[in-house]
C-alpha atoms as a PDB file:
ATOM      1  CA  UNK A   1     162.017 164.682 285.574  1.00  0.00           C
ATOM      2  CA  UNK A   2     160.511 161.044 285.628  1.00  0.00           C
ATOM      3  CA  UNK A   3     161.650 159.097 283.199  1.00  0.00           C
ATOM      4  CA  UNK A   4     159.001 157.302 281.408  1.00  0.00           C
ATOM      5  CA  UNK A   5     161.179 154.232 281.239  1.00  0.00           C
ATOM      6  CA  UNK A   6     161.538 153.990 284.893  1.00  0.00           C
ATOM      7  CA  UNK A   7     159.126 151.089 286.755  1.00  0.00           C
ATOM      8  CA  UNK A   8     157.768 153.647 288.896  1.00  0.00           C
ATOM      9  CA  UNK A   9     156.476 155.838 286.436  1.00  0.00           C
ATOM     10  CA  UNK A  10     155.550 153.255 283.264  1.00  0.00           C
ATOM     11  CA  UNK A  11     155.145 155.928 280.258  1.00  0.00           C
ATOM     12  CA  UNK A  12     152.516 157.723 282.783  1.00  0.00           C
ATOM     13  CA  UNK A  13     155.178 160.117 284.202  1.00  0.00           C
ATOM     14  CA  UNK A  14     156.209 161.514 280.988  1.00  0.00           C
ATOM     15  CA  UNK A  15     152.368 163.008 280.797  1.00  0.00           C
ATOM     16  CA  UNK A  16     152.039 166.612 279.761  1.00  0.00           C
ATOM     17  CA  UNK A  17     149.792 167.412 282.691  1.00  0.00           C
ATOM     18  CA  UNK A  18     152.605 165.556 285.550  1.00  0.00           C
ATOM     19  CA  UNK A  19     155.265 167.991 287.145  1.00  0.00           C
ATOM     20  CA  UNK A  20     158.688 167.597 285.954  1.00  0.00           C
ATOM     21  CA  UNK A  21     159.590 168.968 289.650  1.00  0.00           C
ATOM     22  CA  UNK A  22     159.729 167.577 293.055  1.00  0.00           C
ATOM     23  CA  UNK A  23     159.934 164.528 294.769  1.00  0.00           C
ATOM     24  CA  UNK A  24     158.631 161.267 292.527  1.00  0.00           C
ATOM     25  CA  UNK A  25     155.546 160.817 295.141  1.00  0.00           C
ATOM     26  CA  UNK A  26     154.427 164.154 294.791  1.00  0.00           C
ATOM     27  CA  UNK A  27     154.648 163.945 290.804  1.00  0.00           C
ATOM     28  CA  UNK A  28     153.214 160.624 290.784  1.00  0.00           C
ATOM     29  CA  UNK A  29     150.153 161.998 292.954  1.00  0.00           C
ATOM     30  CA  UNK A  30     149.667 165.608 290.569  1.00  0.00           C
ATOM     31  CA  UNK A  31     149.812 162.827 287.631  1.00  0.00           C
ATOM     32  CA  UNK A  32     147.215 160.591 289.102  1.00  0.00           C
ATOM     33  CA  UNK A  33     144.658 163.042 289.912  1.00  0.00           C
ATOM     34  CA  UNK A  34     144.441 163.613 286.099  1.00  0.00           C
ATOM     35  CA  UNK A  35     144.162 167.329 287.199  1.00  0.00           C
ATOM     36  CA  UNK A  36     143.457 168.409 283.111  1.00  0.00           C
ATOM     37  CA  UNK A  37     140.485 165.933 282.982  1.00  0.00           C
ATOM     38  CA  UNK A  38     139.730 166.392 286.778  1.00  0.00           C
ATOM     39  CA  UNK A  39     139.375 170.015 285.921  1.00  0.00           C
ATOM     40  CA  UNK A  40     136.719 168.865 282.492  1.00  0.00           C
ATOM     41  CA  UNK A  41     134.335 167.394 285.214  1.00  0.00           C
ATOM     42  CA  UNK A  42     134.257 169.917 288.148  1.00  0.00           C
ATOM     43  CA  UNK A  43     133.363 173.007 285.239  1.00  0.00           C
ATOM     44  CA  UNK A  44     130.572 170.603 284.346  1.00  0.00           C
ATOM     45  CA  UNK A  45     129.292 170.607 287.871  1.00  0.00           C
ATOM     46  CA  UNK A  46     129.820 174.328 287.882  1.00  0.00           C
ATOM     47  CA  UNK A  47     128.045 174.522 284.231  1.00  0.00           C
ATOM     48  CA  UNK A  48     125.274 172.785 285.602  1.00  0.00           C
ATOM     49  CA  UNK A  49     125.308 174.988 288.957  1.00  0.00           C
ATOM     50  CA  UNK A  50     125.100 178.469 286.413  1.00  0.00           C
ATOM     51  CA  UNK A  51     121.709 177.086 284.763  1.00  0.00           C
ATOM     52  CA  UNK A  52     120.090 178.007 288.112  1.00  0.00           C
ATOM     53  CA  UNK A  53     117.775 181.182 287.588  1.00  0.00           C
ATOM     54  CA  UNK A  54     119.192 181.749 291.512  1.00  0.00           C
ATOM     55  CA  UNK A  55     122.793 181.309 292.522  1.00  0.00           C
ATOM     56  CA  UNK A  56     123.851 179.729 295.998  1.00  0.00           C
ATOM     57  CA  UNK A  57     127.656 180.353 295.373  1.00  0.00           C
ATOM     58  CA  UNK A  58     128.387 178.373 298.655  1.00  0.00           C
ATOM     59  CA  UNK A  59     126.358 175.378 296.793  1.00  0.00           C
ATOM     60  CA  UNK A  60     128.921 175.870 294.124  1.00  0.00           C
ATOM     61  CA  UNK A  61     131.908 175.371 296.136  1.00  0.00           C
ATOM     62  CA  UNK A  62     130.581 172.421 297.537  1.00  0.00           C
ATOM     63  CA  UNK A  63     129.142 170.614 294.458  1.00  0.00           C
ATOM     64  CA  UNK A  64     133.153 171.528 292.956  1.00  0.00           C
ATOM     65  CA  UNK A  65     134.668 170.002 296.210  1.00  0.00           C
ATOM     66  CA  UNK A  66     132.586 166.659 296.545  1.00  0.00           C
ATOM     67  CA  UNK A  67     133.667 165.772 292.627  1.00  0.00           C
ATOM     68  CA  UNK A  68     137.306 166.804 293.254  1.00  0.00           C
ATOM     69  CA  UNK A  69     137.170 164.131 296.138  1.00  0.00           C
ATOM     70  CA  UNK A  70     134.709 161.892 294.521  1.00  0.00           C
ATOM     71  CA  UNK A  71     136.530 161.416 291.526  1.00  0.00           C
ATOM     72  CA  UNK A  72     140.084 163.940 290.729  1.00  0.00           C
ATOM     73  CA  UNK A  73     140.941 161.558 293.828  1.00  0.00           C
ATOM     74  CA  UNK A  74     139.436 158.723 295.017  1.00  0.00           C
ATOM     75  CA  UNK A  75     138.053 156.920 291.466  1.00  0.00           C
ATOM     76  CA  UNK A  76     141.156 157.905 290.105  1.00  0.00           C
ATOM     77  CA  UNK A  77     142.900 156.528 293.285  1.00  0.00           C
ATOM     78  CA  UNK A  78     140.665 153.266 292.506  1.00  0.00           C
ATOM     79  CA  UNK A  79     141.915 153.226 288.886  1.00  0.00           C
ATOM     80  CA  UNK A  80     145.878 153.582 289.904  1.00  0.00           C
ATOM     81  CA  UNK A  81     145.031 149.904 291.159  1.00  0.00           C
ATOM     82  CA  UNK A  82     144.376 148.356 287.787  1.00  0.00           C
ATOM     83  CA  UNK A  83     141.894 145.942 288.974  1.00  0.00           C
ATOM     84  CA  UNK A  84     141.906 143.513 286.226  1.00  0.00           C
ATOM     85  CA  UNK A  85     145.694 143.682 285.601  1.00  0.00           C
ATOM     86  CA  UNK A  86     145.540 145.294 281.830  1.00  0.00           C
ATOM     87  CA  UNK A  87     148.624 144.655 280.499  1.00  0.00           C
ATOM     88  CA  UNK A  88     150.262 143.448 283.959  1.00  0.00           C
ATOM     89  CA  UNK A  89     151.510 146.675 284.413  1.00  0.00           C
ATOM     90  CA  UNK A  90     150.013 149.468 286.950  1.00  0.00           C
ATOM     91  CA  UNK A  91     149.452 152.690 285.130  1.00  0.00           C
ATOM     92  CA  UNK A  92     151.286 154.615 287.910  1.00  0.00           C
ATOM     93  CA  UNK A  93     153.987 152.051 288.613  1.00  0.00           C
ATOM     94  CA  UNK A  94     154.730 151.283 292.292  1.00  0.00           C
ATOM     95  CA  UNK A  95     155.102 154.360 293.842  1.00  0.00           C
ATOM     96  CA  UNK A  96     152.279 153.570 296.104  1.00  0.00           C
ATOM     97  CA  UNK A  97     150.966 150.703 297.582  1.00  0.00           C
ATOM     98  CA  UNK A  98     147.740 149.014 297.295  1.00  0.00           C
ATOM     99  CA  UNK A  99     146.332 149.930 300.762  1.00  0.00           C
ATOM    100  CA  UNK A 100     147.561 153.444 300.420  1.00  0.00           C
ATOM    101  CA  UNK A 101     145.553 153.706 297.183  1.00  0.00           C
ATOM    102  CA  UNK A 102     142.189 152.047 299.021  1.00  0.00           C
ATOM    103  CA  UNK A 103     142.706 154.411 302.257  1.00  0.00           C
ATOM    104  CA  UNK A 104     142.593 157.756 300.088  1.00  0.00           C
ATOM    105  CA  UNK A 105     140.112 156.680 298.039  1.00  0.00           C
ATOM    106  CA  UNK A 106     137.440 155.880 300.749  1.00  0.00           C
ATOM    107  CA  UNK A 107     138.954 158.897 303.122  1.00  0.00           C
ATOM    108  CA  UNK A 108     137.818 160.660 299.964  1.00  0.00           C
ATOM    109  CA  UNK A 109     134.416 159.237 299.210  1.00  0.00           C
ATOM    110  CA  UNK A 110     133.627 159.285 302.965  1.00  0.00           C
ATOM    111  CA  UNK A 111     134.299 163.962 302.679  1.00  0.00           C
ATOM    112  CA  UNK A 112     132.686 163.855 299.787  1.00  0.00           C
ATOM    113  CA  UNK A 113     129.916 161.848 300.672  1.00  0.00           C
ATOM    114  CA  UNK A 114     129.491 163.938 303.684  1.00  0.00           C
ATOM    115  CA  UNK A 115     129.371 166.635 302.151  1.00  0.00           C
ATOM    116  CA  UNK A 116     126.653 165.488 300.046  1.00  0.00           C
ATOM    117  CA  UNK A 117     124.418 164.281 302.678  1.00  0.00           C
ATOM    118  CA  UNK A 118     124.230 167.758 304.609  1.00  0.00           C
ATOM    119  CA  UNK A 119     123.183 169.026 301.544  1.00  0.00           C
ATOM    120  CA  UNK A 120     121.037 166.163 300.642  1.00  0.00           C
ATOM    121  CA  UNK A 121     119.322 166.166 304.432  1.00  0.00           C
ATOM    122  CA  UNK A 122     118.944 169.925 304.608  1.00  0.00           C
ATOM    123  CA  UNK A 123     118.238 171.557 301.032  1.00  0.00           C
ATOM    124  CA  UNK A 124     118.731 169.111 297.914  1.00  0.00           C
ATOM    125  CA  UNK A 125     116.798 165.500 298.913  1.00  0.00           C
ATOM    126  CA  UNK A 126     116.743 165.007 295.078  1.00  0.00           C
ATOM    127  CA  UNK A 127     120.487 165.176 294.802  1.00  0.00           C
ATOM    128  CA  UNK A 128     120.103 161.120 295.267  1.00  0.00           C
ATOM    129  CA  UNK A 129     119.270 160.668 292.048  1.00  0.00           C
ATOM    130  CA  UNK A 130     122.855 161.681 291.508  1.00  0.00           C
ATOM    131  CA  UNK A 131     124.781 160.743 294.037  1.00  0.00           C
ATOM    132  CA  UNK A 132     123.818 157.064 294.071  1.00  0.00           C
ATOM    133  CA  UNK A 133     124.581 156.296 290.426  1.00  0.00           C
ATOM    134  CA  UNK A 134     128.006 157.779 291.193  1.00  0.00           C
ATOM    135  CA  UNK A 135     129.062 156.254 293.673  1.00  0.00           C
ATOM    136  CA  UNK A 136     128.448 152.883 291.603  1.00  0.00           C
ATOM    137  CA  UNK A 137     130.519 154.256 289.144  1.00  0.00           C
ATOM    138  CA  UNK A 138     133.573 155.229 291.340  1.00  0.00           C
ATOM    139  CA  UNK A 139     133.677 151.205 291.770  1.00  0.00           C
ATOM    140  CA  UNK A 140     131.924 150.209 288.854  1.00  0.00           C
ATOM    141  CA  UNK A 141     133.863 152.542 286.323  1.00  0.00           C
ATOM    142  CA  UNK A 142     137.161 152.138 287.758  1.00  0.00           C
ATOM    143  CA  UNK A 143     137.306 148.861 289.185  1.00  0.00           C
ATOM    144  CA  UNK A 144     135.871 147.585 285.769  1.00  0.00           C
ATOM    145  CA  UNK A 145     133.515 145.652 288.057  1.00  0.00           C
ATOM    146  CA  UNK A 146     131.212 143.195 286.220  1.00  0.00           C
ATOM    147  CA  UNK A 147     133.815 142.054 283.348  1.00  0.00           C
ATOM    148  CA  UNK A 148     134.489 145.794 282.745  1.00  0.00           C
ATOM    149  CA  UNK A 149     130.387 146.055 281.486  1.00  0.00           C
ATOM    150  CA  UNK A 150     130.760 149.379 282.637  1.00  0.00           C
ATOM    151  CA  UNK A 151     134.473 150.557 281.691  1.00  0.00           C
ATOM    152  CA  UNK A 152     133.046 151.806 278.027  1.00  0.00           C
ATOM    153  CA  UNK A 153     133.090 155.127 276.228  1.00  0.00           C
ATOM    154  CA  UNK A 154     128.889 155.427 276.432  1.00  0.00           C
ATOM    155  CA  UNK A 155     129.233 154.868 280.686  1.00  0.00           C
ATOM    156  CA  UNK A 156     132.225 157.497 281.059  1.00  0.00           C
ATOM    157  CA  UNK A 157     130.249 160.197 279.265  1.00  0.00           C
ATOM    158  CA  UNK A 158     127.307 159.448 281.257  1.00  0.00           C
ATOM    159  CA  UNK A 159     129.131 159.254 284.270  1.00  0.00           C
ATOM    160  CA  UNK A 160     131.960 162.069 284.566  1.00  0.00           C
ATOM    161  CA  UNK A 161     129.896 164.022 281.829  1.00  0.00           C
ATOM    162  CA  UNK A 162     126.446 164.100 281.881  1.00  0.00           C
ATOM    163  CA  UNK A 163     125.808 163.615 285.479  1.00  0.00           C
ATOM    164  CA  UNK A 164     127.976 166.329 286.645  1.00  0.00           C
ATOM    165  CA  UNK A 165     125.679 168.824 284.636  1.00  0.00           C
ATOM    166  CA  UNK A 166     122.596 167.484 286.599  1.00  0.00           C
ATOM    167  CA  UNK A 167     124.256 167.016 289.901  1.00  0.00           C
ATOM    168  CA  UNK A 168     125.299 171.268 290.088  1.00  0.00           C
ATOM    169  CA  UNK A 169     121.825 171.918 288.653  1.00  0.00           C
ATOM    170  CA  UNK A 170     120.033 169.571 291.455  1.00  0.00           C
ATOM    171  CA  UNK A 171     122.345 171.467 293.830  1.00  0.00           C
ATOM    172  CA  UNK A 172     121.058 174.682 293.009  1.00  0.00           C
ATOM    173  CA  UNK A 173     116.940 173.742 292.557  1.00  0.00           C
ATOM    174  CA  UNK A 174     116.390 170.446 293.229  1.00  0.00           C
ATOM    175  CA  UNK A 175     114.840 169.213 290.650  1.00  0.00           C
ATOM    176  CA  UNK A 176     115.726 168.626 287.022  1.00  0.00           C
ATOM    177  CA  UNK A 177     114.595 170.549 283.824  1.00  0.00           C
ATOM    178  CA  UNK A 178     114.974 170.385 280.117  1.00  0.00           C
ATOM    179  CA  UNK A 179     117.378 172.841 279.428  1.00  0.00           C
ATOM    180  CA  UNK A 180     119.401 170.993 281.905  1.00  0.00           C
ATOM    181  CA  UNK A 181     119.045 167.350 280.919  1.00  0.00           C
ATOM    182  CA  UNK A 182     119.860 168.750 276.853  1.00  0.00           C
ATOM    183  CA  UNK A 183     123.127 171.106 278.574  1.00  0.00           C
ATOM    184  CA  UNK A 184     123.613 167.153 280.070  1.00  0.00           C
ATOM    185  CA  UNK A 185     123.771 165.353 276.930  1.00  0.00           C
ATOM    186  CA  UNK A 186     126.022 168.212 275.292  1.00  0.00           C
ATOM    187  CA  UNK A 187     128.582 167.902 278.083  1.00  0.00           C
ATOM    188  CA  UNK A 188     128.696 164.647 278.003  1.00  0.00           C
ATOM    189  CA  UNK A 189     129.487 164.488 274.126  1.00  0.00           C
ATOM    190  CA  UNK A 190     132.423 166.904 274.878  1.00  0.00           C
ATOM    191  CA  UNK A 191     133.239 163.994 277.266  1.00  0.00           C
ATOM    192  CA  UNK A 192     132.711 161.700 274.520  1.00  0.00           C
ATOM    193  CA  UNK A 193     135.363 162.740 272.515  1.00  0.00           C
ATOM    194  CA  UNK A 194     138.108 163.190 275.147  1.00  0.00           C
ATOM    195  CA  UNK A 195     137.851 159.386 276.329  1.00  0.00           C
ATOM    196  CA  UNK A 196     137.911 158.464 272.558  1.00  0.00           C
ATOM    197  CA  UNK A 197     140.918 160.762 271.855  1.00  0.00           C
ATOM    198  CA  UNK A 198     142.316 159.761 275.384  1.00  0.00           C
ATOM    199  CA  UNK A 199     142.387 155.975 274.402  1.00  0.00           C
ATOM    200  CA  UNK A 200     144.657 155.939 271.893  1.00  0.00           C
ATOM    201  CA  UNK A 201     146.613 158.395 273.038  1.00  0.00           C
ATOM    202  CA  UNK A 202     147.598 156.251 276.342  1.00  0.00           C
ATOM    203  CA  UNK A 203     147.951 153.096 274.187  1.00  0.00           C
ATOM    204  CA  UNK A 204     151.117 155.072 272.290  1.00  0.00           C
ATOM    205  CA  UNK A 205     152.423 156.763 275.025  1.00  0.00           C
ATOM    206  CA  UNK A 206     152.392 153.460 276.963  1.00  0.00           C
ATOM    207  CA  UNK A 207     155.308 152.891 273.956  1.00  0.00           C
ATOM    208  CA  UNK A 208     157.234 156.033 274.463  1.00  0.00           C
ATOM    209  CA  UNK A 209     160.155 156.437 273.104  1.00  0.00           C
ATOM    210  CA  UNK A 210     160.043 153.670 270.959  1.00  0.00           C
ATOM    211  CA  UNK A 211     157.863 154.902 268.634  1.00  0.00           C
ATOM    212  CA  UNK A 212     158.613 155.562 265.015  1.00  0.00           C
ATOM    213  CA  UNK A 213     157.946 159.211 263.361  1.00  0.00           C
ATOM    214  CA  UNK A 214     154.476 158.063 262.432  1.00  0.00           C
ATOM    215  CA  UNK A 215     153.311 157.321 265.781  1.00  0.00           C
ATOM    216  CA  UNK A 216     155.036 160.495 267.217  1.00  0.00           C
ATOM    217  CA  UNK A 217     152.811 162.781 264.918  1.00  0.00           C
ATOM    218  CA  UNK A 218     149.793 161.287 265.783  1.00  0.00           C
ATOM    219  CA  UNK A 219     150.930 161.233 269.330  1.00  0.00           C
ATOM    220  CA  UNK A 220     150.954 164.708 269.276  1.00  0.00           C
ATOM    221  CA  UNK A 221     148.234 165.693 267.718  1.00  0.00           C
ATOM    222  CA  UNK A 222     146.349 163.453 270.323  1.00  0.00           C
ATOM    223  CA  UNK A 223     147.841 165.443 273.028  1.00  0.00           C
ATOM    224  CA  UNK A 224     147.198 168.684 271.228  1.00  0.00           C
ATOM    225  CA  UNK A 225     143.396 167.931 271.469  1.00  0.00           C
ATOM    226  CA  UNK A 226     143.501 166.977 275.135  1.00  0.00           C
ATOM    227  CA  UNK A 227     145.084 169.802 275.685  1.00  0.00           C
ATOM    228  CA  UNK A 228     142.432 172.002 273.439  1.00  0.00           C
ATOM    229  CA  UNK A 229     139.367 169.683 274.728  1.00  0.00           C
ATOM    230  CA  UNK A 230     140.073 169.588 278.603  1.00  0.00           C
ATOM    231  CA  UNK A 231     141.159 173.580 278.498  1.00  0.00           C
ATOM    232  CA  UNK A 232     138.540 174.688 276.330  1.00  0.00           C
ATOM    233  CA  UNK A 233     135.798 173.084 278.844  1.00  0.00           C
ATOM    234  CA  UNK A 234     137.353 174.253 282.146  1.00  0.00           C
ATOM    235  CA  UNK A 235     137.738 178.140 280.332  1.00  0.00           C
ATOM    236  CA  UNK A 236     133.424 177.838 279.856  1.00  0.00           C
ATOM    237  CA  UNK A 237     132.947 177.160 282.908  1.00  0.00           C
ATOM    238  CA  UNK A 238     135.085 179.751 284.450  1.00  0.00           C
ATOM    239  CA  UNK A 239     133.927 181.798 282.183  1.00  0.00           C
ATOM    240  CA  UNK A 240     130.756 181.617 282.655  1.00  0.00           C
ATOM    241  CA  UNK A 241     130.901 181.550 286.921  1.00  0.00           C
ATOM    242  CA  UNK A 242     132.852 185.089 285.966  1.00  0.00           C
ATOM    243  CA  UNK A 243     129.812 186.282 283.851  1.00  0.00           C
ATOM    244  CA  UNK A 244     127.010 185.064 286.331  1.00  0.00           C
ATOM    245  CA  UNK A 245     128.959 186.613 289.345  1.00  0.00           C
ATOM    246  CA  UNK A 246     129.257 189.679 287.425  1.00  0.00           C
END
């Protein structure tokens, strides 16, 4: 188990969603995909993808697989890096280095992005509208580019909530609708309140252990509704794939 003293692993490794098994690089790399939250974002892509009066389940894979690399990897490789130094301390500690961090994340965006273009160049041309504001906020988001303009509440629900809806929609039709851009703005208000439960929530278990009983309740009932939040999501979207395929 990593303990959430330890340099390498600075209150991050004592997450609910990071192994308590194997070697620390392999924890440290489950924990920093964010796999939970990773999860929230690909069932809104596959949410989106169910909208679609006709189903291209091979559309579905792919839309699932270019946000897994797009962003359960390389913006959360980007964020490991703690551009602006918050708190001088790297949220996953040292276990890798910066130019490991930089070479998975644009491995990743460079799949993903490949992906995106066969699709984009043979079936979905509108899928732009999607794929360009994303890729700004891989960098934008995570980098906390611009002062960290873009590092707010408002931009990650747009970003990893509402866009995901559109971007397995687009996949399917190419083009957007009503239904989908309202099934948008209700995703992204699920997404809403994880980042606003999420915050706090790091800030105390950034202090773990030394927090007093106080802290430790509301610690937990912070985790409790991550827990609730990212599982309830990523059960409506399977659920739903399950009902369509049906």
């Amino acid at each position: 188990m990593v303990n959430p003293t330890d340099s390498n692993a600075p209150g991050r490794g004592a997450e609910w969603f990071v192994p308590k098994f194997g070697p620390l690089k392999f924890r440290t790399f489950i924990g920093l995909l964010f796999l939970p939250y990773t999860g929230m974002v690909l069932s809104f892509s596959v949410i989106g993808s169910l909208l679609a009066e006709r189903i291209f389940y091979e559309r579905v894979l792919a839309i699932v697989i270019i946000y897994f690399l797009g962003l359960g990897i390389a913006a959360h490789a980007l964020d490991a890096l703690d551009a602006l130094g918050s708190k001088g301390i790297k949220p996953w500690g040292t276990v890798f280095a910066k130019s490991h961090l930089w070479l998975v994340a644009i491995l990743s965006l460079v799949f993903a992005y490949g992906i995106a273009i066969y699709y984009m160049v043979l079936h979905v041309p509108l899928l732009w509208i999607v794929a360009i504001p994303e890729g700004f906020f891989v960098f934008a988001y995570n980098l906390e580019w611009f002062a960290g303009r873009f590092h707010t509440d408002r931009w990650f629900a747009f970003s990893w909530g509402a866009l995901p809806v559109l971007a397995g929609y687009v996949m399917q039709t190419n083009r957007i609708s009503v239904p989908a851009l309202v099934l948008a703005v209700a995703m992204g208000l699920f997404s809403s309140v994880e980042i606003k439960v999420s915050r706090p929530y790091k800030e105390l278990k950034r202090r773990w252990p030394n927090l007093n009983c106080e802290e430790q309740a509301r610690l937990e009932r912070y985790e409790t509704l991550l827990k609730c939040i990212s599982l309830g999501v990523i059960l409506l979207g399977g659920g739903l794939l399950l009902w369509r395929a049906g």
